[in-house]
N, C-alpha and C. Protein backbone atom coordinates (compact mmCIF):
# COMPACT_ATOMS: atom_id res chain seq x y z
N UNK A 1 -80.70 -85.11 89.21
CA UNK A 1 -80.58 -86.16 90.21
C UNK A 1 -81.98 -86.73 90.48
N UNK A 2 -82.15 -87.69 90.77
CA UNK A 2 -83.42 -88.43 91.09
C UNK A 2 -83.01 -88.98 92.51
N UNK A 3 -84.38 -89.05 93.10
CA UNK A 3 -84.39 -89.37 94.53
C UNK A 3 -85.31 -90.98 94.71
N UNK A 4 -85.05 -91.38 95.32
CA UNK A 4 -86.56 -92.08 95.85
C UNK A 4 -86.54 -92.67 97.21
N UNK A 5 -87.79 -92.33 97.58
CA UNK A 5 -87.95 -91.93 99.23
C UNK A 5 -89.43 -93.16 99.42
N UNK A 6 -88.82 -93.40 100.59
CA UNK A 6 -89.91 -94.53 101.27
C UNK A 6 -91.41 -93.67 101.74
N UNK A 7 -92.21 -94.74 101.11
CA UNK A 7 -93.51 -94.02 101.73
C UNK A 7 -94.59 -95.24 102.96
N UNK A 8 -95.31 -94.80 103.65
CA UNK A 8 -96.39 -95.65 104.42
C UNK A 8 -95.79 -95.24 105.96
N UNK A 9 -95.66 -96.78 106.71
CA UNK A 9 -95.29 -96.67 107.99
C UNK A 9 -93.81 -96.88 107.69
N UNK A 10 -92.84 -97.11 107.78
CA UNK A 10 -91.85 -97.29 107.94
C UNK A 10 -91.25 -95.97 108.04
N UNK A 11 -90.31 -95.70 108.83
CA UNK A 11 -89.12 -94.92 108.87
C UNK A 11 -88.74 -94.29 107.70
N UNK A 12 -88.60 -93.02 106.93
CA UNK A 12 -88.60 -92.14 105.93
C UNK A 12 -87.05 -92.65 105.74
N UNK A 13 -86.47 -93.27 104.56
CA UNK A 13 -85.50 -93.10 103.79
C UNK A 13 -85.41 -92.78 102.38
N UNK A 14 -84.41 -91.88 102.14
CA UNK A 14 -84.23 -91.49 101.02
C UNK A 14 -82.89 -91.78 100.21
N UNK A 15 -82.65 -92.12 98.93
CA UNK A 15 -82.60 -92.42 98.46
C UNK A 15 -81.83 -91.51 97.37
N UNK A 16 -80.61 -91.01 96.97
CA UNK A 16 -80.21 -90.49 95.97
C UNK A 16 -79.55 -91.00 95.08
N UNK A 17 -80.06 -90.66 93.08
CA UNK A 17 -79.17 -91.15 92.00
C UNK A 17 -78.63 -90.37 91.55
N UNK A 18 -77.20 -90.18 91.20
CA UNK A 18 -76.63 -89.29 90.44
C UNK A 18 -76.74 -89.39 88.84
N UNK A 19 -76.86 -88.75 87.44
CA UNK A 19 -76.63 -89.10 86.32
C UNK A 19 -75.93 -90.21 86.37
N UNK A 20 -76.02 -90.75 85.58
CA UNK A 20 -75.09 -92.06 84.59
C UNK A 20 -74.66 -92.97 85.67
N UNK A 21 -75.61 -93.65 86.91
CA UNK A 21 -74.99 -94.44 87.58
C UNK A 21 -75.75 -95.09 88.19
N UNK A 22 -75.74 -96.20 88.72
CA UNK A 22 -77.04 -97.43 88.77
C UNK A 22 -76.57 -97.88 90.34
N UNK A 23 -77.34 -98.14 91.27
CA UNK A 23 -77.45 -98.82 92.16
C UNK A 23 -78.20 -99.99 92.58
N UNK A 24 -78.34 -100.77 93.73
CA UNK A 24 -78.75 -102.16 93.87
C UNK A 24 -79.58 -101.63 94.78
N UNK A 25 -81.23 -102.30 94.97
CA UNK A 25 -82.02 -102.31 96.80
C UNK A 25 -81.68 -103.81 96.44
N UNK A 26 -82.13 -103.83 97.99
CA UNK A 26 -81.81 -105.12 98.76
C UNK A 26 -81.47 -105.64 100.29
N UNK A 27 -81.61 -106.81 100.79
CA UNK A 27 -81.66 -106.98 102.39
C UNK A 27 -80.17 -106.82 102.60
N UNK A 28 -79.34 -107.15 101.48
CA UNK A 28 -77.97 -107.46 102.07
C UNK A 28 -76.83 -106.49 102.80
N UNK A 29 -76.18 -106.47 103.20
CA UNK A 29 -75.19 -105.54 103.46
C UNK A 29 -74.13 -105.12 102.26
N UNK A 30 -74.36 -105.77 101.16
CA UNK A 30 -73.50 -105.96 99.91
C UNK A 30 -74.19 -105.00 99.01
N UNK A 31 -75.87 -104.55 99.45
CA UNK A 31 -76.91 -103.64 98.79
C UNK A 31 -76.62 -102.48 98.98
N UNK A 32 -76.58 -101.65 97.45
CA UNK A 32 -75.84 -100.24 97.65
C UNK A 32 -77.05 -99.36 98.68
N UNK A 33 -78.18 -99.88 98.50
CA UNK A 33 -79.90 -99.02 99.34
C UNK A 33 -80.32 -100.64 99.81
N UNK A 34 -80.07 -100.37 101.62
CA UNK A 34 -80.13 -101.34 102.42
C UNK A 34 -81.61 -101.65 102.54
N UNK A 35 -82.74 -102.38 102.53
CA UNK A 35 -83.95 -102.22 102.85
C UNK A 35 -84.21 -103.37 103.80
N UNK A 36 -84.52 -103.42 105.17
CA UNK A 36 -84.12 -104.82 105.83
C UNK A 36 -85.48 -105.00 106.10
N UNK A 37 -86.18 -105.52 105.12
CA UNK A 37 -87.85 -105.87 105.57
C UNK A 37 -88.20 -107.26 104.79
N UNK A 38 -89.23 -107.80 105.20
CA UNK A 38 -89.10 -109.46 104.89
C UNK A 38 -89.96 -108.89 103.75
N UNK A 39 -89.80 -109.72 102.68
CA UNK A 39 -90.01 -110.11 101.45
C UNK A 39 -89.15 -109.17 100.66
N UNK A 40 -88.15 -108.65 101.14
CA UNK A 40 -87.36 -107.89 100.11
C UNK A 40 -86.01 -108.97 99.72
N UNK A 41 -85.80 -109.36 98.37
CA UNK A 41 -84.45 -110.00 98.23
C UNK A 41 -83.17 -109.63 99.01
N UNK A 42 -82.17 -110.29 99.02
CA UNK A 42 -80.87 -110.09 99.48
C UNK A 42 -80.27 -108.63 98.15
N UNK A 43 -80.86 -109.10 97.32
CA UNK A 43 -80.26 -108.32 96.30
C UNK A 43 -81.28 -108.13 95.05
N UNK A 44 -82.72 -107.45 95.30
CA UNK A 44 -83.43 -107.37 94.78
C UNK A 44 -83.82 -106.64 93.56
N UNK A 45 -83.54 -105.46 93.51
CA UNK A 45 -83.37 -105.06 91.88
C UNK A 45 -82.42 -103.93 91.51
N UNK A 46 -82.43 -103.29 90.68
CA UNK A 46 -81.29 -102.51 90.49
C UNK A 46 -82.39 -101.01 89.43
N UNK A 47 -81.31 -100.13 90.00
CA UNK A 47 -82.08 -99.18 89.62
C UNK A 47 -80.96 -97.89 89.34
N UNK A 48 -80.83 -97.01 87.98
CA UNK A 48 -80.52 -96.81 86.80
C UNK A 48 -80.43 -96.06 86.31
N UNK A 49 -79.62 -94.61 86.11
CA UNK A 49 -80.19 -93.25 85.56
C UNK A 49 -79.00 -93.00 84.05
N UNK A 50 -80.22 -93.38 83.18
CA UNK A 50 -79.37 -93.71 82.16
C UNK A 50 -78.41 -92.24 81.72
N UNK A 51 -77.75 -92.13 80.48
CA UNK A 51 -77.00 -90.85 80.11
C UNK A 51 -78.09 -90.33 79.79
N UNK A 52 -79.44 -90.54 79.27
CA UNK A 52 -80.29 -89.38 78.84
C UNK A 52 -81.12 -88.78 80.31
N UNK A 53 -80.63 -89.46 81.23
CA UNK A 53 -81.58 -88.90 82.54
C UNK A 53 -82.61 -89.52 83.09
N UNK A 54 -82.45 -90.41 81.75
CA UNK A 54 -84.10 -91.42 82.27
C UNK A 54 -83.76 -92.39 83.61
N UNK A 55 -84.79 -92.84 84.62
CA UNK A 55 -84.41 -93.67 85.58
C UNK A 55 -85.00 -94.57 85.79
N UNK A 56 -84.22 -95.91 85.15
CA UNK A 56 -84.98 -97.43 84.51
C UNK A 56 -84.41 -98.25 85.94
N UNK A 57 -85.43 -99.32 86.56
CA UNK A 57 -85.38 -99.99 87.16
C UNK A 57 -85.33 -101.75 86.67
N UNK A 58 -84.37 -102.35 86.85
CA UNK A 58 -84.43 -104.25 86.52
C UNK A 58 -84.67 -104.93 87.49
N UNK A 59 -85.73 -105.72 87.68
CA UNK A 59 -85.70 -106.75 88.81
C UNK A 59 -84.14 -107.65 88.83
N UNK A 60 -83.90 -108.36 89.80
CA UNK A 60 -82.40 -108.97 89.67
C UNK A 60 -83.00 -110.04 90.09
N UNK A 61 -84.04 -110.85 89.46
CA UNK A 61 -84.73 -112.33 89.56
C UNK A 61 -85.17 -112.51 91.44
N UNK A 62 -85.64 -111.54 91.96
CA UNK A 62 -86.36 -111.20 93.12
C UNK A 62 -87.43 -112.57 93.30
N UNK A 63 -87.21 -113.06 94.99
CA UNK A 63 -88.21 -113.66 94.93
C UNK A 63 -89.91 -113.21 94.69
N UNK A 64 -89.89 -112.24 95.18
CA UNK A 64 -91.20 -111.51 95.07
C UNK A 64 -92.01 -110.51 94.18
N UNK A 65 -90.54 -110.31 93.36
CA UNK A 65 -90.99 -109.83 92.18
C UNK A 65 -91.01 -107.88 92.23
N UNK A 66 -90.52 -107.41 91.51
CA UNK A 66 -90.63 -105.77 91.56
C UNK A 66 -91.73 -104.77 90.73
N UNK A 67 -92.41 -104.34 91.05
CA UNK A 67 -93.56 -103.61 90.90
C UNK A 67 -93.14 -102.28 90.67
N UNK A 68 -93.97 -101.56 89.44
CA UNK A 68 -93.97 -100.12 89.81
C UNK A 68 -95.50 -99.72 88.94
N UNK A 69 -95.85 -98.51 89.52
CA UNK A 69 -97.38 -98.60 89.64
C UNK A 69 -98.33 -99.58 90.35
N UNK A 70 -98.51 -100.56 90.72
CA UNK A 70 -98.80 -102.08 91.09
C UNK A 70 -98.50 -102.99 90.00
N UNK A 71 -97.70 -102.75 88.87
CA UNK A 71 -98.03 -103.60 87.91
C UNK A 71 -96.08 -104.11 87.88
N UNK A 72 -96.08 -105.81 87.89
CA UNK A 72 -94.71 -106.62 88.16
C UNK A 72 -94.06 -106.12 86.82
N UNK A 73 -93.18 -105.90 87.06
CA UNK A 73 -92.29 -105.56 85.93
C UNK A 73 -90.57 -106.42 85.90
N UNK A 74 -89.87 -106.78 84.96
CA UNK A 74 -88.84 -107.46 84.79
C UNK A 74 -87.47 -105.92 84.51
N UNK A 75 -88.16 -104.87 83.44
CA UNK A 75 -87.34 -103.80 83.44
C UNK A 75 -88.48 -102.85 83.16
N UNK A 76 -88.21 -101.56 83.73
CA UNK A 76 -88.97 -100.26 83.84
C UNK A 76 -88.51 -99.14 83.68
N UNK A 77 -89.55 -98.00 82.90
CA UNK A 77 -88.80 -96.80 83.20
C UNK A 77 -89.53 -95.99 83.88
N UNK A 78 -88.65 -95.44 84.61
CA UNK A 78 -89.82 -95.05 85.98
C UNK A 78 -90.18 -93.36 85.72
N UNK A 79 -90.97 -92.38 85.61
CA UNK A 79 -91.66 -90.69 85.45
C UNK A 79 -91.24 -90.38 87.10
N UNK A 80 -91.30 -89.30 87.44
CA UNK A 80 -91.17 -88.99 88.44
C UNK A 80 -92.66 -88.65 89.09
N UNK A 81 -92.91 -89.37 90.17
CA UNK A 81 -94.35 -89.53 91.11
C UNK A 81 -94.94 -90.91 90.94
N UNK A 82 -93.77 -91.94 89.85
CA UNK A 82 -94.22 -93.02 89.83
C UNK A 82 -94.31 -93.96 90.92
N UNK A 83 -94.32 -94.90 91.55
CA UNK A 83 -94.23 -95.93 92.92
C UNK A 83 -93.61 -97.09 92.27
N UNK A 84 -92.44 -97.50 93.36
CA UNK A 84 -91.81 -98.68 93.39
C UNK A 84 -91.82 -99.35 94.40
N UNK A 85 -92.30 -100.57 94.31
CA UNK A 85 -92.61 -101.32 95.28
C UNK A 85 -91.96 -102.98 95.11
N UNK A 86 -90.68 -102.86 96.10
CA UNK A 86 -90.28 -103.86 96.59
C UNK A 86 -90.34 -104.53 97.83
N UNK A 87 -90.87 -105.87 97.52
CA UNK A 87 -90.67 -106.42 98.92
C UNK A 87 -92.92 -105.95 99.31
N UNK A 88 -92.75 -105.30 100.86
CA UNK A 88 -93.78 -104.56 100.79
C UNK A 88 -93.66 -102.87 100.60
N UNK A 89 -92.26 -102.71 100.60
CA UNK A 89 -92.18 -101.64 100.66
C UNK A 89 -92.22 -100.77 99.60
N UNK A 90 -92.82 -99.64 99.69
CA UNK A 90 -93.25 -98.59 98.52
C UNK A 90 -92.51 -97.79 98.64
N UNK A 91 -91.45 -97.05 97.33
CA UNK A 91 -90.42 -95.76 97.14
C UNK A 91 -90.93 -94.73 96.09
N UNK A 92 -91.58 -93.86 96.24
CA UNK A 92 -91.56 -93.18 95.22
C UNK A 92 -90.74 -92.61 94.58
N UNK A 93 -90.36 -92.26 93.45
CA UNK A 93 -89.61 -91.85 92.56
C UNK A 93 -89.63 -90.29 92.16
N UNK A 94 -88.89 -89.38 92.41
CA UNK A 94 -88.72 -88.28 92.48
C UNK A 94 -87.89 -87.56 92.12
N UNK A 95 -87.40 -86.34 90.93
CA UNK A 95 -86.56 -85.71 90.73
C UNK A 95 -86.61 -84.45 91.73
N UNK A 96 -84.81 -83.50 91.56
CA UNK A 96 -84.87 -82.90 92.51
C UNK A 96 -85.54 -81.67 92.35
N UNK A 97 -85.77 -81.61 91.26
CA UNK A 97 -86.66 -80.54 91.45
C UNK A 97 -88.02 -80.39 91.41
N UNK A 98 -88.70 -81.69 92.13
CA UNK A 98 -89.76 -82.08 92.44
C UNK A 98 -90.22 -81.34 94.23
C-alpha cells in the first residue's frame, strides 16, 4: 500500500493507495483526495499504483501544473520519500512499511 501524507503548515492528511487502483487530488467534491487550497485544480491530477506496485502520478491538464521533486511533470513515477506538490501543497509519498 502506498500512502501520501501532507507536509508544511497545513493540517496533516493522509492519504491511502491500495494495489492496482488510481485515484484523483483535487478542489472538487467529485475528487477522490479533497485538497481545498487555491491553486489546486478542481480536478488536478491523478495518481496510480500500477499491478507491479509502482506509484505513477498524471497531471489531468492542471492549471498550475504538478511537480514532484520540484521538477513539473505531465506523468511520473514516484520512489517512496519522493514529494508531490500540487497546487502549493506538498504530499510526500510513502509506502507502508516506511
Amino acid at each position: 500500500m502506498w500512502i501520501l501524507r501532507t507536509t508544511g503548515d497545513l493540517p496533516e492528511k493522509t492519504f491511502r493507495l491500495l494495489p492496482d487502483t488510481f485515484k484523483t487530488i483535487g478542489r472538487a467534491t467529485g475528487a477522490n483526495f479533497i485538497i481545498d487550497e487555491p491553486l489546486v485544480s478542481r480536478v488536478h491530477c491523478r495518481v496510480e499504483v500500477l499491478p507491479s506496485g509502482v506509484l505513477e502520478v498524471t497531471d489531468l491538464n492542471s492549471t498550475n501544473g504538478t511537480f514532484v521533486n520540484g521538477a513539473q511533470v505531465a506523468k511520473a513515477t514516484l520512489a517512496s520519500g519522493d514529494r508531490l506538490t500540487v497546487g502549493r501543497v506538498e504530499l510526500i509519498a510513502l509506502t507502508d512499511v516506511d
